[in-house]
C-alpha atoms as a PDB file:
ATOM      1  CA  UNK A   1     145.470 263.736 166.344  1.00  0.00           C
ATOM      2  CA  UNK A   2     147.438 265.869 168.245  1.00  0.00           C
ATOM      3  CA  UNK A   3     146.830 264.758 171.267  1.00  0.00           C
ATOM      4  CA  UNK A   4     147.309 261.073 170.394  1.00  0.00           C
ATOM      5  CA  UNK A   5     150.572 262.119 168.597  1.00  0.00           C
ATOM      6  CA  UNK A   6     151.615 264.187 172.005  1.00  0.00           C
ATOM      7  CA  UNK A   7     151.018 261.473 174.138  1.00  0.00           C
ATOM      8  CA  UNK A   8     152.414 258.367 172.463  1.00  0.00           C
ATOM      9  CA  UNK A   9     154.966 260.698 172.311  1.00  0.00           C
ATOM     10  CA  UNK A  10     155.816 261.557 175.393  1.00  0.00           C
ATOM     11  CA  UNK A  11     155.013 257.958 176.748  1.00  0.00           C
ATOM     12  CA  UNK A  12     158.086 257.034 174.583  1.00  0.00           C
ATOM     13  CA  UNK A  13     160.166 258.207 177.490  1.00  0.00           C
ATOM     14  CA  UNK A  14     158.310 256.135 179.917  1.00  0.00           C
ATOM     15  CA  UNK A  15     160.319 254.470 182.843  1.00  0.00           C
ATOM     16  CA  UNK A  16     158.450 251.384 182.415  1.00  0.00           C
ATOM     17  CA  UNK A  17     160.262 249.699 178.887  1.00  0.00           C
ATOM     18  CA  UNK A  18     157.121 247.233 177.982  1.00  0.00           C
ATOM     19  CA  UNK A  19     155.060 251.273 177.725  1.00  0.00           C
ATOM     20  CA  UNK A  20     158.022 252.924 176.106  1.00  0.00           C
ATOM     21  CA  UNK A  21     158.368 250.094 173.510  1.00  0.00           C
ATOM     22  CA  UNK A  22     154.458 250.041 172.808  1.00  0.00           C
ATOM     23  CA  UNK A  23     154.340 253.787 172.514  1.00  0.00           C
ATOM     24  CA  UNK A  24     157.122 253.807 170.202  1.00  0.00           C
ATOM     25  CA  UNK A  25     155.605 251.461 168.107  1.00  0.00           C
ATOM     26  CA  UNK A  26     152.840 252.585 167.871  1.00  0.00           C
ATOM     27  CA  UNK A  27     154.169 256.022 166.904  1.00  0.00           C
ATOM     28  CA  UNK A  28     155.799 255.081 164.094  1.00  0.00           C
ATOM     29  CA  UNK A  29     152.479 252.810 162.945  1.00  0.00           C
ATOM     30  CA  UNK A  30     149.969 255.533 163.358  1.00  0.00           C
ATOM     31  CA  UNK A  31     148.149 256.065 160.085  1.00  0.00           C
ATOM     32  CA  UNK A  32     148.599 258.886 157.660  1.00  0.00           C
ATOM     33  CA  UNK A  33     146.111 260.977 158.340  1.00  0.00           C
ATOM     34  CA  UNK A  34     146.975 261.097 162.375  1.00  0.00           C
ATOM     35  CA  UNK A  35     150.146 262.349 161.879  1.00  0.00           C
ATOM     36  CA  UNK A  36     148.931 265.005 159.246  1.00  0.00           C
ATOM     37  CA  UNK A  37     145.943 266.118 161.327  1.00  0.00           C
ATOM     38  CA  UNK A  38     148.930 266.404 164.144  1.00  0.00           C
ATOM     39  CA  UNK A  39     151.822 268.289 162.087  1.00  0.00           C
ATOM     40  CA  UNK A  40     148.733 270.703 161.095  1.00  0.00           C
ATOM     41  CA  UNK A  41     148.233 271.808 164.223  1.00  0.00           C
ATOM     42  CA  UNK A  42     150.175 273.422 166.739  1.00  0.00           C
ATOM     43  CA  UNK A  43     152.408 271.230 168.757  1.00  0.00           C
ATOM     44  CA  UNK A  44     154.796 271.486 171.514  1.00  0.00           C
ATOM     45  CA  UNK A  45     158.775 272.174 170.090  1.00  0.00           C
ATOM     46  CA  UNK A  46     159.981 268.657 172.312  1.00  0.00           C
ATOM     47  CA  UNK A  47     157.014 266.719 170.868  1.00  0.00           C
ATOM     48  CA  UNK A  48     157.832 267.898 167.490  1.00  0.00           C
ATOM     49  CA  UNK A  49     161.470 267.370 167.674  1.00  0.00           C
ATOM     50  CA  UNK A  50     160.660 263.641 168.596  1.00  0.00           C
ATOM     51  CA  UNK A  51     158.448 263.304 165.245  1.00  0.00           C
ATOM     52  CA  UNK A  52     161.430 264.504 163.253  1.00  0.00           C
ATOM     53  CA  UNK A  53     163.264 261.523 164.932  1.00  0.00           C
ATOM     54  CA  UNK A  54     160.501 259.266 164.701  1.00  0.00           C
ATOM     55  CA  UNK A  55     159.582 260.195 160.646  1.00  0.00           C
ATOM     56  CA  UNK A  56     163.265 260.852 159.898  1.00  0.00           C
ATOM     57  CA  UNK A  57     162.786 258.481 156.381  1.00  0.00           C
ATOM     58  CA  UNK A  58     159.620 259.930 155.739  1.00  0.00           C
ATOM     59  CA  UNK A  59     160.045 263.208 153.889  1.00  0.00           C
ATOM     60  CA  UNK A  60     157.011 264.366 153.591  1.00  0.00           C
ATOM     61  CA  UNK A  61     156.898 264.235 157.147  1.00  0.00           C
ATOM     62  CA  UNK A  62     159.817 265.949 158.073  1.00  0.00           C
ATOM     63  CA  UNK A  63     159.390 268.583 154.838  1.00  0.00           C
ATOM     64  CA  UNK A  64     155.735 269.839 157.040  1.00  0.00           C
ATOM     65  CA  UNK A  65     158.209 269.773 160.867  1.00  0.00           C
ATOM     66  CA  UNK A  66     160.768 272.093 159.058  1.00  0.00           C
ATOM     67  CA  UNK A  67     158.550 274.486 157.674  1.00  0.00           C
ATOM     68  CA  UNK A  68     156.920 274.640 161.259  1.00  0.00           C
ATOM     69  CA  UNK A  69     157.851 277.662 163.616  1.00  0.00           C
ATOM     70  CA  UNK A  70     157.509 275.748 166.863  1.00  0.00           C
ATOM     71  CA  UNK A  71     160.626 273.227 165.876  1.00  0.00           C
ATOM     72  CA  UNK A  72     163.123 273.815 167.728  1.00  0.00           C
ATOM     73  CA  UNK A  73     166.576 275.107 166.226  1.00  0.00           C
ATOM     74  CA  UNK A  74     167.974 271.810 167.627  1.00  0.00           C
ATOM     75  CA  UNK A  75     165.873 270.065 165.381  1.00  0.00           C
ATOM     76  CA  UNK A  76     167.712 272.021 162.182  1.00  0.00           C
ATOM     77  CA  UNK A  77     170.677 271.377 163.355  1.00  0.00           C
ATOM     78  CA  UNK A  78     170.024 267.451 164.037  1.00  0.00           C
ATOM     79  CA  UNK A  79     168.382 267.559 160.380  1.00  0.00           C
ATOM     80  CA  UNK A  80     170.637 269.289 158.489  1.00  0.00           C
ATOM     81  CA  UNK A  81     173.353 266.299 158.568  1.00  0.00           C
ATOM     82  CA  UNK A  82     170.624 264.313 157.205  1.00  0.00           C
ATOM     83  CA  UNK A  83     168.302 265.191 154.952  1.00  0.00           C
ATOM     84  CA  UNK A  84     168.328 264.739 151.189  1.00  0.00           C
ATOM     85  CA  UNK A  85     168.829 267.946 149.280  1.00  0.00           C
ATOM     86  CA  UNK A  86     165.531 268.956 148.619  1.00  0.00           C
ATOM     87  CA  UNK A  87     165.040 269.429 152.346  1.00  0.00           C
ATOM     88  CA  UNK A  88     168.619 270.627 152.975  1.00  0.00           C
ATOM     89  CA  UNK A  89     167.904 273.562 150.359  1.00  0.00           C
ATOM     90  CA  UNK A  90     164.628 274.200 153.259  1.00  0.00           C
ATOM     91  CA  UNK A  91     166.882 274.447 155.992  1.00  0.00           C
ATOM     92  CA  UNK A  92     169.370 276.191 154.190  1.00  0.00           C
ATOM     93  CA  UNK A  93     167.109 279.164 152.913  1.00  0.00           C
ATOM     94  CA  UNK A  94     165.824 280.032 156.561  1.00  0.00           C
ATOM     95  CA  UNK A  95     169.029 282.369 157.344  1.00  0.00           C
ATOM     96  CA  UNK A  96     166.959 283.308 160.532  1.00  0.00           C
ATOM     97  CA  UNK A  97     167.589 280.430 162.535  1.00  0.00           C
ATOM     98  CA  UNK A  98     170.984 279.969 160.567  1.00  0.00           C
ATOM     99  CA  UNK A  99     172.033 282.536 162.651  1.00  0.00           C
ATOM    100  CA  UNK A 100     170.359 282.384 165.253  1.00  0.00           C
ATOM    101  CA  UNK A 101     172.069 278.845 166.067  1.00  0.00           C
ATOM    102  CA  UNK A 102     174.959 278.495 164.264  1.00  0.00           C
ATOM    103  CA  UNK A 103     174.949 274.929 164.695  1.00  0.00           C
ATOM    104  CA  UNK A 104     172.453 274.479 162.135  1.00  0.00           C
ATOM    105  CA  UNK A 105     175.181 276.039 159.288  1.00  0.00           C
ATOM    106  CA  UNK A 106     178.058 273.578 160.700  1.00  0.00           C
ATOM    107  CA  UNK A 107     175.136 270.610 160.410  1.00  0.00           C
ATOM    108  CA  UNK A 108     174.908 272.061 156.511  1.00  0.00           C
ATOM    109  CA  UNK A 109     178.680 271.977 155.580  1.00  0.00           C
ATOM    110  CA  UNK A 110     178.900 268.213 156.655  1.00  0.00           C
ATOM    111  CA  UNK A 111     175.735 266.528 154.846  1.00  0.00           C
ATOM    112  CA  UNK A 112     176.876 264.698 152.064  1.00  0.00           C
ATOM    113  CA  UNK A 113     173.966 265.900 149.821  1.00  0.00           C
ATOM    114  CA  UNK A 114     174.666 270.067 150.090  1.00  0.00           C
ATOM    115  CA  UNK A 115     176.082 271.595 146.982  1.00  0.00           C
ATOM    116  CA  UNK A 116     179.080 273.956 146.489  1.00  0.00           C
ATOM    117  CA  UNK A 117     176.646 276.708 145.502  1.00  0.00           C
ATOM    118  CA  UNK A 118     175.124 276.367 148.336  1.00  0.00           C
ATOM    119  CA  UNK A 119     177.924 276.535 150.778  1.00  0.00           C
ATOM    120  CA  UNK A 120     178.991 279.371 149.131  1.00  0.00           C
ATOM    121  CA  UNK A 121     175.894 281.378 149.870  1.00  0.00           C
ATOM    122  CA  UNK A 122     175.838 280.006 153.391  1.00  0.00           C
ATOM    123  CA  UNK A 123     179.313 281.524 153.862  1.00  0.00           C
ATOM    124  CA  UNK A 124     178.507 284.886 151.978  1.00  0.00           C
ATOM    125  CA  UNK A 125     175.571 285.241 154.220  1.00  0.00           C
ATOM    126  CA  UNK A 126     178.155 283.867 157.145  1.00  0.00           C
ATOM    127  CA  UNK A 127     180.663 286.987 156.234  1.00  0.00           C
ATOM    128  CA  UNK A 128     177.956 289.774 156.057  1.00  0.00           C
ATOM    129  CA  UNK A 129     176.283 288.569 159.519  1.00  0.00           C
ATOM    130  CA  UNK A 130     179.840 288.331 161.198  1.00  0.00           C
ATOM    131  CA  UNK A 131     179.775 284.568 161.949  1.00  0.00           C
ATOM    132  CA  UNK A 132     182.940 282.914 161.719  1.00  0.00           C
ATOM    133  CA  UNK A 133     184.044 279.563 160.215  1.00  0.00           C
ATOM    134  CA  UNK A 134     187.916 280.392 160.246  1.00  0.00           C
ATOM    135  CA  UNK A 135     190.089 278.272 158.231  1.00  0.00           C
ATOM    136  CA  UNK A 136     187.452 276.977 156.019  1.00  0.00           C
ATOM    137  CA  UNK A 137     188.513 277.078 152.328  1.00  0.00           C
ATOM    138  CA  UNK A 138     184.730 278.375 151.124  1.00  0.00           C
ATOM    139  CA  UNK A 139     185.027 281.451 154.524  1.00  0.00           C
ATOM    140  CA  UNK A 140     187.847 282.655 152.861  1.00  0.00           C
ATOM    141  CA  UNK A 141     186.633 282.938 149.687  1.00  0.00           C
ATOM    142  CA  UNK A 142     183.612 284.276 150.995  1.00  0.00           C
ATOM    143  CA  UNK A 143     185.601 287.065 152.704  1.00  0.00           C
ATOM    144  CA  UNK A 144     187.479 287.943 149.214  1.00  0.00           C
ATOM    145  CA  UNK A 145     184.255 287.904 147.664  1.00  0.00           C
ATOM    146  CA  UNK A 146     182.245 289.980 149.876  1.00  0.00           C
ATOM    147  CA  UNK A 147     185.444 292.505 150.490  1.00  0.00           C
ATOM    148  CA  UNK A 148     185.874 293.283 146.608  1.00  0.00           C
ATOM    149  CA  UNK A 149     182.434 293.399 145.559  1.00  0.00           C
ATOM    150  CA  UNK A 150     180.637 296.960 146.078  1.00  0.00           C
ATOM    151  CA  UNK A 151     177.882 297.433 148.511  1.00  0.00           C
ATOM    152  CA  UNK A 152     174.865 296.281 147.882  1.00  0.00           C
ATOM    153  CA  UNK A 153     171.994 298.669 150.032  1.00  0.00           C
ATOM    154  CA  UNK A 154     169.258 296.495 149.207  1.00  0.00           C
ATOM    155  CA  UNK A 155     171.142 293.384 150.219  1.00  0.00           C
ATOM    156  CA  UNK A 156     172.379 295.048 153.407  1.00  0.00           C
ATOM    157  CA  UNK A 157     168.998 296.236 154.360  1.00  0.00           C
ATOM    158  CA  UNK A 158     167.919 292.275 153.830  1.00  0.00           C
ATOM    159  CA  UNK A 159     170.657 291.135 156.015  1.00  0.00           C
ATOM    160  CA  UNK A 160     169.509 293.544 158.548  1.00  0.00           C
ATOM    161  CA  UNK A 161     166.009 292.493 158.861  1.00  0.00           C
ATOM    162  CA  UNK A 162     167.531 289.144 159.059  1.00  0.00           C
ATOM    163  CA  UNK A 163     169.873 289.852 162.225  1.00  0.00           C
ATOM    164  CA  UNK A 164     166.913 291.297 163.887  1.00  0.00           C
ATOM    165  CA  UNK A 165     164.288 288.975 163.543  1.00  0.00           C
ATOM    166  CA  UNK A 166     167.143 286.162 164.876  1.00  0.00           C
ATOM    167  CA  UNK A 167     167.041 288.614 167.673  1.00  0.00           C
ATOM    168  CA  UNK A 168     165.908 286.092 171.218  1.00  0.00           C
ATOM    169  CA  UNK A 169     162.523 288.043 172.770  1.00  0.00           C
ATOM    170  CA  UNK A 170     163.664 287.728 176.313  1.00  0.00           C
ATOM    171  CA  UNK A 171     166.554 289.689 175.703  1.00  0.00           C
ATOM    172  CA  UNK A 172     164.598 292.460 174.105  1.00  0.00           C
ATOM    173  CA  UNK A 173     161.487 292.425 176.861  1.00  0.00           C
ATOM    174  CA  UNK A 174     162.565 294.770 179.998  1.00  0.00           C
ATOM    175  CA  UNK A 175     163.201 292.664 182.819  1.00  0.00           C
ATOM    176  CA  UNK A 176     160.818 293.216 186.228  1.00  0.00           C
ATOM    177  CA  UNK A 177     161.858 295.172 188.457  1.00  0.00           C
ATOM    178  CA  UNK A 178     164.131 294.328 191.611  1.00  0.00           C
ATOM    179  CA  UNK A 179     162.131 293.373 194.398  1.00  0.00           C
ATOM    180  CA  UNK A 180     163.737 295.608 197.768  1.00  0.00           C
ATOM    181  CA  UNK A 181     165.565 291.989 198.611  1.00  0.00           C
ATOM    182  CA  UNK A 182     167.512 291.797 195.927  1.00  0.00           C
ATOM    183  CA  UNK A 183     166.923 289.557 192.459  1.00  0.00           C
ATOM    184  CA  UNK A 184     165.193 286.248 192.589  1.00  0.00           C
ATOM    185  CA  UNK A 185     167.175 283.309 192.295  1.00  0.00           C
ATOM    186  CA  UNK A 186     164.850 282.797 188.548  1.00  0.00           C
ATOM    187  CA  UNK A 187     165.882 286.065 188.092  1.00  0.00           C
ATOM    188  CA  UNK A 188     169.583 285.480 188.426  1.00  0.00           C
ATOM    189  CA  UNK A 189     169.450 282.460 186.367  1.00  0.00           C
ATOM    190  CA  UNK A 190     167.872 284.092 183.331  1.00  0.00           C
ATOM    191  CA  UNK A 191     170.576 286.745 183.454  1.00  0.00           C
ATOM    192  CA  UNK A 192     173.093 284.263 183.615  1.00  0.00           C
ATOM    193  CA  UNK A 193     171.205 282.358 180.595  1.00  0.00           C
ATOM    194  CA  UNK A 194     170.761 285.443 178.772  1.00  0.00           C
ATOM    195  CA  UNK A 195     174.972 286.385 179.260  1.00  0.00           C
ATOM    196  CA  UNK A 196     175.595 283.022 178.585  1.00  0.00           C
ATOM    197  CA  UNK A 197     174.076 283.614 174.730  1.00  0.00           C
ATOM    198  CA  UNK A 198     175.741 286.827 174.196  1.00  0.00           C
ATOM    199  CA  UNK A 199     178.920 285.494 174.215  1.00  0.00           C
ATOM    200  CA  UNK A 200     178.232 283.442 171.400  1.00  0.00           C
ATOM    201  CA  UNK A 201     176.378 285.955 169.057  1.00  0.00           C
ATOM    202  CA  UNK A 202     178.307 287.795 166.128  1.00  0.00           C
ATOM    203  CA  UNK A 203     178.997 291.547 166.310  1.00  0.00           C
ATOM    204  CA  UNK A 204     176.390 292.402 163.838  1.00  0.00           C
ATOM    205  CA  UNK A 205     174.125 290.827 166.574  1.00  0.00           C
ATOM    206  CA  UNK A 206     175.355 292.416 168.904  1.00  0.00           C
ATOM    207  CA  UNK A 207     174.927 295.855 167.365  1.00  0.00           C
ATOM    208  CA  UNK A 208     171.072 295.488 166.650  1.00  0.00           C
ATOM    209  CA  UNK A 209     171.377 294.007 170.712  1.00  0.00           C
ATOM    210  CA  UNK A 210     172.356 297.237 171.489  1.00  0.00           C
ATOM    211  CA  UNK A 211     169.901 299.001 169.728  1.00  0.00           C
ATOM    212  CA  UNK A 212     166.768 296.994 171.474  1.00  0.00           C
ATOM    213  CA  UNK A 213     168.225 295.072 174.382  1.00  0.00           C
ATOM    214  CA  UNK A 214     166.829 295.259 177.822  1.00  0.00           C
ATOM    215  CA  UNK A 215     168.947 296.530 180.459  1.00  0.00           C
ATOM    216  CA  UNK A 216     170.953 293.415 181.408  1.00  0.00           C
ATOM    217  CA  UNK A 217     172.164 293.611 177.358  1.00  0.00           C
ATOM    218  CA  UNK A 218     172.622 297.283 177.814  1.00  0.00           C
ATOM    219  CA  UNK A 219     174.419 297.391 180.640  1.00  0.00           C
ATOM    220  CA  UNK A 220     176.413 294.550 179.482  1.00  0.00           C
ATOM    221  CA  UNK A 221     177.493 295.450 175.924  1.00  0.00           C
ATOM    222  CA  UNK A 222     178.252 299.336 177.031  1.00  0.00           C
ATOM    223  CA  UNK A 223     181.208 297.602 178.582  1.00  0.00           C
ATOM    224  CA  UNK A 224     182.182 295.719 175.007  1.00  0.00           C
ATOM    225  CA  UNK A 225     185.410 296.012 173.827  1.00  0.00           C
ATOM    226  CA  UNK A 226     184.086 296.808 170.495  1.00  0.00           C
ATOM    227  CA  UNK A 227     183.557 300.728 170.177  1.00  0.00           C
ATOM    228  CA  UNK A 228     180.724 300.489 167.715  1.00  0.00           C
ATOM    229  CA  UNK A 229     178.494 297.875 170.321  1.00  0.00           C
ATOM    230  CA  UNK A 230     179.685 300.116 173.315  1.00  0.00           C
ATOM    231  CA  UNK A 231     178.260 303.187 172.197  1.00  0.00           C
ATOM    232  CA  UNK A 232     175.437 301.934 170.467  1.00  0.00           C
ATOM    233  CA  UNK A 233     174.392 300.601 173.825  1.00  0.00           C
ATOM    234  CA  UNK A 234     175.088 303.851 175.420  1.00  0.00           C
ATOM    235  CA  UNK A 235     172.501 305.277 172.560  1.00  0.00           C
ATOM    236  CA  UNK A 236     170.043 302.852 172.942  1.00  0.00           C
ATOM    237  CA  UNK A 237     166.454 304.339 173.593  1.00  0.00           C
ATOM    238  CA  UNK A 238     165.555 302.660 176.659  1.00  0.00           C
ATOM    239  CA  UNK A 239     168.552 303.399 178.533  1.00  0.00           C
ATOM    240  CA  UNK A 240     167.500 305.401 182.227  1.00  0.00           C
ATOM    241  CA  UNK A 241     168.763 307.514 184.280  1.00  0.00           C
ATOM    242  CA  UNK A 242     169.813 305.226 186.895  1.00  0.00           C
ATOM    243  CA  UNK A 243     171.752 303.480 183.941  1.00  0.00           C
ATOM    244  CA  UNK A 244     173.673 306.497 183.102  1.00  0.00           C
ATOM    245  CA  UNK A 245     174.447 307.171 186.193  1.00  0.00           C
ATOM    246  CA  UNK A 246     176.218 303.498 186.459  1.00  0.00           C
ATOM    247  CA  UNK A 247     178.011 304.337 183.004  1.00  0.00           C
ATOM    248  CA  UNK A 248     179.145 307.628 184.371  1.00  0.00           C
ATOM    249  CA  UNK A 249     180.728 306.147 187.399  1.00  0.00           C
ATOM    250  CA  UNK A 250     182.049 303.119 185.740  1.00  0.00           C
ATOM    251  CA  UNK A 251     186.021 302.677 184.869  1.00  0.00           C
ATOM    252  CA  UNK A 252     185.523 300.254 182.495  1.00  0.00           C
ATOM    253  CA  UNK A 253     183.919 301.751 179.691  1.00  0.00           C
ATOM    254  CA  UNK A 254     185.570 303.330 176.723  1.00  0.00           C
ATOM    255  CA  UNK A 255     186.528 306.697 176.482  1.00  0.00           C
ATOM    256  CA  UNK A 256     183.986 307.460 173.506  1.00  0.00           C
ATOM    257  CA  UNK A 257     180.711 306.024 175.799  1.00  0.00           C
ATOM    258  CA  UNK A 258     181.726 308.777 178.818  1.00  0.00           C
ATOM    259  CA  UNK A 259     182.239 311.258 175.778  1.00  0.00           C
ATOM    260  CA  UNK A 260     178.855 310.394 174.647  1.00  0.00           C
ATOM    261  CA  UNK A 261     177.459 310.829 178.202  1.00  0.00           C
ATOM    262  CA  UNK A 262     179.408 314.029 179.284  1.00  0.00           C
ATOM    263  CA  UNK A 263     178.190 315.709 175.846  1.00  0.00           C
ATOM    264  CA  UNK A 264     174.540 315.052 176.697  1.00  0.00           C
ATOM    265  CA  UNK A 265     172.413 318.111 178.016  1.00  0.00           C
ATOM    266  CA  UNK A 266     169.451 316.356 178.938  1.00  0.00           C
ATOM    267  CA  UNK A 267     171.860 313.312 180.836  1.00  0.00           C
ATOM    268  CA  UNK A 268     174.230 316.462 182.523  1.00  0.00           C
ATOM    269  CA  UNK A 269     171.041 317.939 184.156  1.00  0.00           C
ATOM    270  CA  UNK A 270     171.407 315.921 186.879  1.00  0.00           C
ATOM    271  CA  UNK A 271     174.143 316.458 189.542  1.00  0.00           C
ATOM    272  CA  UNK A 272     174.748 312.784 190.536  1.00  0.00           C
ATOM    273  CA  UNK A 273     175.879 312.483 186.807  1.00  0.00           C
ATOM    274  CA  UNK A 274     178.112 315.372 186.570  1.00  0.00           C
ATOM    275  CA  UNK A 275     179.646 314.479 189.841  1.00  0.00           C
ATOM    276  CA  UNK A 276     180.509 311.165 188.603  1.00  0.00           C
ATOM    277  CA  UNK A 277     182.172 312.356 185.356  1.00  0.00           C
ATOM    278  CA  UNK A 278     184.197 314.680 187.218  1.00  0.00           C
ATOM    279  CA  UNK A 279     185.490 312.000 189.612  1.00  0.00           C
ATOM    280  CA  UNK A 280     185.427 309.352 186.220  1.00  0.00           C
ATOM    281  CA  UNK A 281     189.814 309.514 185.105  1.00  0.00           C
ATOM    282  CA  UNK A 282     187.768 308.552 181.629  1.00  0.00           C
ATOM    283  CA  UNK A 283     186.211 311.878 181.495  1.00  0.00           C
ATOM    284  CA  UNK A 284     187.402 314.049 178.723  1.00  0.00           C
ATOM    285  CA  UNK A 285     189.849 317.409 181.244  1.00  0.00           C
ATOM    286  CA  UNK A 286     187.387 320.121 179.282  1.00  0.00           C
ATOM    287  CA  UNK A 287     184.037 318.356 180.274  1.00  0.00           C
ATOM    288  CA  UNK A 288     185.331 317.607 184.285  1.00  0.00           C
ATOM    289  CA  UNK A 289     186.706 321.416 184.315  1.00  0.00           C
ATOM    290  CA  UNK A 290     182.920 322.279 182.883  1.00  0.00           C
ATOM    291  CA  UNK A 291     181.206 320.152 185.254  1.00  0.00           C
ATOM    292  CA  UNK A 292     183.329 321.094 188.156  1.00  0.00           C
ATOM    293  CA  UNK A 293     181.922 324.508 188.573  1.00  0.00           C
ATOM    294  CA  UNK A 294     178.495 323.099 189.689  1.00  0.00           C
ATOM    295  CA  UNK A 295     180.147 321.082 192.465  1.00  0.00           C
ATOM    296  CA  UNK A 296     178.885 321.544 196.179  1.00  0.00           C
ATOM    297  CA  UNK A 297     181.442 322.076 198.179  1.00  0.00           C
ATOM    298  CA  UNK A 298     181.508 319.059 200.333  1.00  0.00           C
ATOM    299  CA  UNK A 299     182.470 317.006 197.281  1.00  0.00           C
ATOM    300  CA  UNK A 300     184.393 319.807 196.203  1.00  0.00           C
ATOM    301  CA  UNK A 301     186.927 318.718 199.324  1.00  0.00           C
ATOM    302  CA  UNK A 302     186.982 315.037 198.351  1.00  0.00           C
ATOM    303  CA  UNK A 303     187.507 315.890 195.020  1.00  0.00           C
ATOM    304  CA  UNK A 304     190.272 318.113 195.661  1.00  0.00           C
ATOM    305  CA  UNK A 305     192.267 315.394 197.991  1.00  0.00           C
ATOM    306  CA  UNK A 306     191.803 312.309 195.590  1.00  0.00           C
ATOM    307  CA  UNK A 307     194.147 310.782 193.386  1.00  0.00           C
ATOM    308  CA  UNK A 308     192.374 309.175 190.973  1.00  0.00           C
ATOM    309  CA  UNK A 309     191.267 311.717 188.839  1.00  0.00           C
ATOM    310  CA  UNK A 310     193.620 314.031 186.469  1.00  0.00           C
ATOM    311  CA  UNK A 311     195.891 316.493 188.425  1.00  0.00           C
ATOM    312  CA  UNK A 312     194.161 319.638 186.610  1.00  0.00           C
ATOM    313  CA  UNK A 313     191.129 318.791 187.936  1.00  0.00           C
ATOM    314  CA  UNK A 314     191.924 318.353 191.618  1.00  0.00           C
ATOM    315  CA  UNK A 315     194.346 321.740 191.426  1.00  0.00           C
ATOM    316  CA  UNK A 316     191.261 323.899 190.241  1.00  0.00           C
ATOM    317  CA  UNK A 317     188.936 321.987 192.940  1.00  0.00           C
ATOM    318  CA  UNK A 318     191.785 323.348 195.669  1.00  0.00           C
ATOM    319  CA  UNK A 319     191.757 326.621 193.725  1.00  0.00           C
ATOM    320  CA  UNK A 320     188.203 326.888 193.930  1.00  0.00           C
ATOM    321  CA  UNK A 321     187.799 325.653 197.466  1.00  0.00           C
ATOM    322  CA  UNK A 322     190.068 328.672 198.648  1.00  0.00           C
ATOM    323  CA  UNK A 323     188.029 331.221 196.718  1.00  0.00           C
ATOM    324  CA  UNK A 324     185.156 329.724 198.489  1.00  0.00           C
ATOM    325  CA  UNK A 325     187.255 330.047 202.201  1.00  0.00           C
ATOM    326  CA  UNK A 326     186.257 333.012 204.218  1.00  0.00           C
ATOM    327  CA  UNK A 327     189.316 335.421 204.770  1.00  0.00           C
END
C-alpha cells in the first residue's frame, strides 16, 4: 500500500497528461483498505500532503493525515479553512504546530465551522506565546483577559513545554565546523534559511532560542534588541570562547550582554577578552579601569592614542605608560 499510494502519487505530477490523469484517477479509486494500509505506515510529508488533497471529502481519511507527525504544517494550514469542526477542533488542539506556523491559526479564524470558544482559546494561547493578531476583536480581548487574570504556574510551565517542542531541530543541532576556505555555499544557505525563520518567531520563541540555539541563533539573537533574548543568548550553555570573544569586541550589543561578559571570572581569564572590553565604549569605566592593569604594553600605546573608548580610560593608559617609561 504504501508504495502504490507513493507512486500513483507522485505520477500525478507527471509531464505526460494521459499518466497524470490515469494516476489521478486511479488515486482517488483505490480501495479502502490501500489507502488505510498506506496512512498506517510511514509516508513521505509531500506524498501525504497530496492525500489530504486527494481525500479532502473523506474524513476519515484526512482525520488519520492530521493526527500523523510526518504532515507537513502546510498541510494544517491548507486544512484548517476546510474541515468540518470535528477535525478543526484536531487541528486546533495541536498548539505545537500552531505556533510553530502561524499560518495554521490564521487558516482557523477564517473556516466557517470554528466556534467563538474556540477562537478565544486560540488567542489566549496566541497572547501567552507572544504571537500577534493585532487589531483582531477576540486578540484584544485575549490581552485583557490574560493581563487581569493572575498567573497561572502550571499553565505557564504548559506553555513552556509547548514553545520548546515548536522549537525547529536544525536550529538547535551545532552547525559543522568551517572548513579553512570559508563556509560552503549549503552552508550559507541554511544560515540564511535558518535567519530567514527567526524573524518570524515570537519573543517567547526566541527566548527558549536563546537558551538552546546553535551558534548562528546565538550569535544572532545576542545582538536582539530585546534585553531579555540578548542576554539570554549571552547565557546560553554552549556559547565558546571564540564567541565571547566576538561579543566582547562587538559595538552592537547592549550594554547589559558586555556587563554580563566583563563580570565573568572564568570568560576574563583570557587576555584577548579583557583587551577587547577595554577597547569596547560599551564596557562599564570600573570594569575597563580593572581590566586595564593587565594590559601589555604594546596595546597599552594604542589604547592610550585612540578615540573610541571613554577619555578616563585612555588618560590612565598614558598615566600608566609613563610609569612604565624609563627615566
Amino acid at each position: 500500500p504504501k508504495d502504490m499510494v507513493t507512486v500513483l502519487s507522485c505520477l500525478c505530477f507527471d509531464p505526460v497528461e494521459n499518466v497524470a490523469q490515469s494516476a489521478v484517477k486511479s488515486l482517488a479509486e483505490l480501495p479502502e483498505r490501500i489507502v488505510r494500509g498506506a496512512l498506517g505506515e510511514k509516508l513521505e510529508p509531500a506524498v501525504l500532503d497530496h492525500l489530504a488533497h486527494t481525500y479532502l471529502q473523506i474524513p476519515e481519511y484526512i482525520e488519520t493525515i492530521l493526527l500523523n507527525d510526518q504532515t507537513p504544517d502546510e498541510t494544517f494550514a491548507r486544512l484548517g479553512g476546510q474541515v468540518d469542526e470535528r477535525l478543526l477542533q484536531i487541528i486546533t488542539e495541536n498548539q505545537v504546530r500552531i505556533l510553530r506556523h502561524p499560518p495554521i491559526a490564521e487558516s482557523i479564524l477564517k473556516n466557517p465551522h470554528v466556534r467563538q470558544s474556540a477562537v478565544d482559546r486560540l488567542m489566549d494561547f496566541a497572547v501567552r506565546t507572544g504571537m500577534q493578531f493585532e487589531g483582531l476583536e477576540a486578540f484584544e480581548q485575549a490581552k485583557k483577559r490574560i493581563l487581569s487574570a493572575p498567573i497561572d504556574p502550571q499553565e505557564e510551565e504548559r506553555i513552556q513545554h509547548i514553545v520548546e517542542a515548536s522549537l525547529p531541530e536544525d536550529m538547535l543541532r551545532e552547525e559543522s565546523d568551517v572548513g579553512p576556505d570559508g563556509e560552503s555555499e549549503d552552508q550559507n544557505a541554511a544560515k540564511k534559511s535558518i535567519l530567514s525563520r527567526l524573524s518570524t518567531m515570537t519573543s517567547s520563541q526566541k527566548v527558549a532560542l536563546a537558551q538552546k540555539g546553535n551558534k548562528t541563533i546565538r550569535m544572532t539573537l545576542v545582538k536582539d534588541p530585546n534585553k531579555v533574548i540578548a542576554t539570554t543568548a549571552i547565557k546560553n550553555p554552549g556559547i565558546t570562547e571564540s564567541e565571547v570573544l566576538s561579543v566582547a569586541n562587538s559595538r552592537s550589543v547592549a550594554d547589559e550582554v558586555i556587563r554580563i561578559v566583563a563580570g565573568n571570572r572564568e570568560w576574563t581569564r583570557s587576555y584577548a577578552v579583557k583587551l577587547a572590553l577595554v577597547q569596547n565604549p560599551k564596557t562599564p569605566i570600573a570594569f575597563a579601569m580593572r581590566f586595564l592593569s593587565s594590559v601589555r604594553a604594546g596595546d597599552l600605546k594604542k589604547i592610550a592614542s585612540s578615540k573610541n573608548i571613554p577619555n578616563a580610560v585612555a588618560t590612565s593608559a598614558k598615566q600608566m605608560l609613563q610609569k612604565k617609561a624609563p627615566h
